[in-house]
Protein backbone atom coordinates (compact mmCIF):
# COMPACT_ATOMS: atom_id res chain seq x y z
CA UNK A 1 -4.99 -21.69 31.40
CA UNK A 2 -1.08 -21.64 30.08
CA UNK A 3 -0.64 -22.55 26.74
CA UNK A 4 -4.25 -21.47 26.11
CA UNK A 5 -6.36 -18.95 24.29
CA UNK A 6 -9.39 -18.00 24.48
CA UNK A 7 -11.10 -16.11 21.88
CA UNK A 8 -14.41 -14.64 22.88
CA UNK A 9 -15.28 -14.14 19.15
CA UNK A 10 -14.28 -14.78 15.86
CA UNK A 11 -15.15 -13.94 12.27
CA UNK A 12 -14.34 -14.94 8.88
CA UNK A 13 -14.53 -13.10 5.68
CA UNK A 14 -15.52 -14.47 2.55
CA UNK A 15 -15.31 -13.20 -0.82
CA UNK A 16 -15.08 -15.12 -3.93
CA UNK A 17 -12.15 -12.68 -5.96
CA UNK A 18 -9.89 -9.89 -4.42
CA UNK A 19 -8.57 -7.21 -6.81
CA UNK A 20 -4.70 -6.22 -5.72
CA UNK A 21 -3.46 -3.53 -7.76
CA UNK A 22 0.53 -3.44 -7.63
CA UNK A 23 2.76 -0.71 -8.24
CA UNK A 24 6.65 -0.19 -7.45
CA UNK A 25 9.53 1.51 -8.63
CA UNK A 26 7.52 4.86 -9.68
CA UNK A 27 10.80 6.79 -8.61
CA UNK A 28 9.40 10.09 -7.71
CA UNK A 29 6.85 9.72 -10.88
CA UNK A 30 3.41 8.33 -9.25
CA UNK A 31 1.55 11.45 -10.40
CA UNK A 32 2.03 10.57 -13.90
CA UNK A 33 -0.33 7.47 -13.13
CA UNK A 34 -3.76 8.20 -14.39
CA UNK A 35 -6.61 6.06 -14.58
CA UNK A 36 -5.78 3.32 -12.40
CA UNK A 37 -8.00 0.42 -12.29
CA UNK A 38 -10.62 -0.24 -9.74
CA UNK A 39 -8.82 -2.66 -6.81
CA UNK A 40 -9.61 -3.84 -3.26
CA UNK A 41 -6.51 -3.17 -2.17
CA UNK A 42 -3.34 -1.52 -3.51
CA UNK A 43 0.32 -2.40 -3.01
CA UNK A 44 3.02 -0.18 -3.30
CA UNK A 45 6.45 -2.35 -2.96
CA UNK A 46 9.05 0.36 -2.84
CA UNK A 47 11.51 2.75 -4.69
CA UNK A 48 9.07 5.91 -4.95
CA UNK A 49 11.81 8.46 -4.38
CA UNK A 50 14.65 9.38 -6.96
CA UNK A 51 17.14 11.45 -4.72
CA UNK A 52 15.72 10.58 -0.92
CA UNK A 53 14.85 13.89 0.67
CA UNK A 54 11.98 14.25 3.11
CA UNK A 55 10.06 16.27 1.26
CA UNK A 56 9.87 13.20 -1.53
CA UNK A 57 9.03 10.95 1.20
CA UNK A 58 6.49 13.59 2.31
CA UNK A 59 4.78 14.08 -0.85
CA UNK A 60 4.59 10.51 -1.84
CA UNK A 61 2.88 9.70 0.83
CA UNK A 62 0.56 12.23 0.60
CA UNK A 63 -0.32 11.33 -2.77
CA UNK A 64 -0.60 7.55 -1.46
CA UNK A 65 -2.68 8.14 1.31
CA UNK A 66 -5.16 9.89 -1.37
CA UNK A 67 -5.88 7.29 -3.65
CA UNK A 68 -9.21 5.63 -3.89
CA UNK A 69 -8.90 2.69 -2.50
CA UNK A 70 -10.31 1.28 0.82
CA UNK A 71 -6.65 -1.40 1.72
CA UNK A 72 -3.68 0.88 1.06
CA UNK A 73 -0.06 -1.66 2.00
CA UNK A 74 3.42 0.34 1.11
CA UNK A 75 6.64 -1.67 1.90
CA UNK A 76 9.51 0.22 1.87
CA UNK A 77 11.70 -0.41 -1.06
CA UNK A 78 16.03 -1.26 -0.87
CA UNK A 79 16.74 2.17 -2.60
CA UNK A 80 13.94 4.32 -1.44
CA UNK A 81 14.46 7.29 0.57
């Protein structure tokens, strides 16, 4: 058994288009975005906070976590908080 694995299932999904909707560098302005397209997944890459305090962190996140879409990815941007 070394070296080995053993899966006892597996599954593939198939879907002809995915819709990523991107956003970065919203620097502590995200709630100015309004009527954001329809997506399968949204991206935030980064620099949502203009100063760096918790409480930006806080209520980004917040605000993030409540959007509409089903796949939610944030990466963590070189000058955010």
């Amino acid at each position: 058994m070394h070296g080995k694995i053993h899966l006892s299932s597996t599954f593939v999904i198939k879907k002809e288009n995915m819709n990523i909707l991107h956003l970065s560098d919203t620097h502590n302005c995200h709630h100015q975005l309004r009527d954001l397209p329809d997506a399968d997944v949204v991206v935030h890459s980064g620099d949502f906070c203009m100063v760096g305090t918790e409480n930006e962190a806080i209520e980004f996140m917040n605000w993030f976590c409540d959007l509409p879409y089903k796949h939610k990815i944030f990466i963590y941007g070189n000058t955010s908080c």
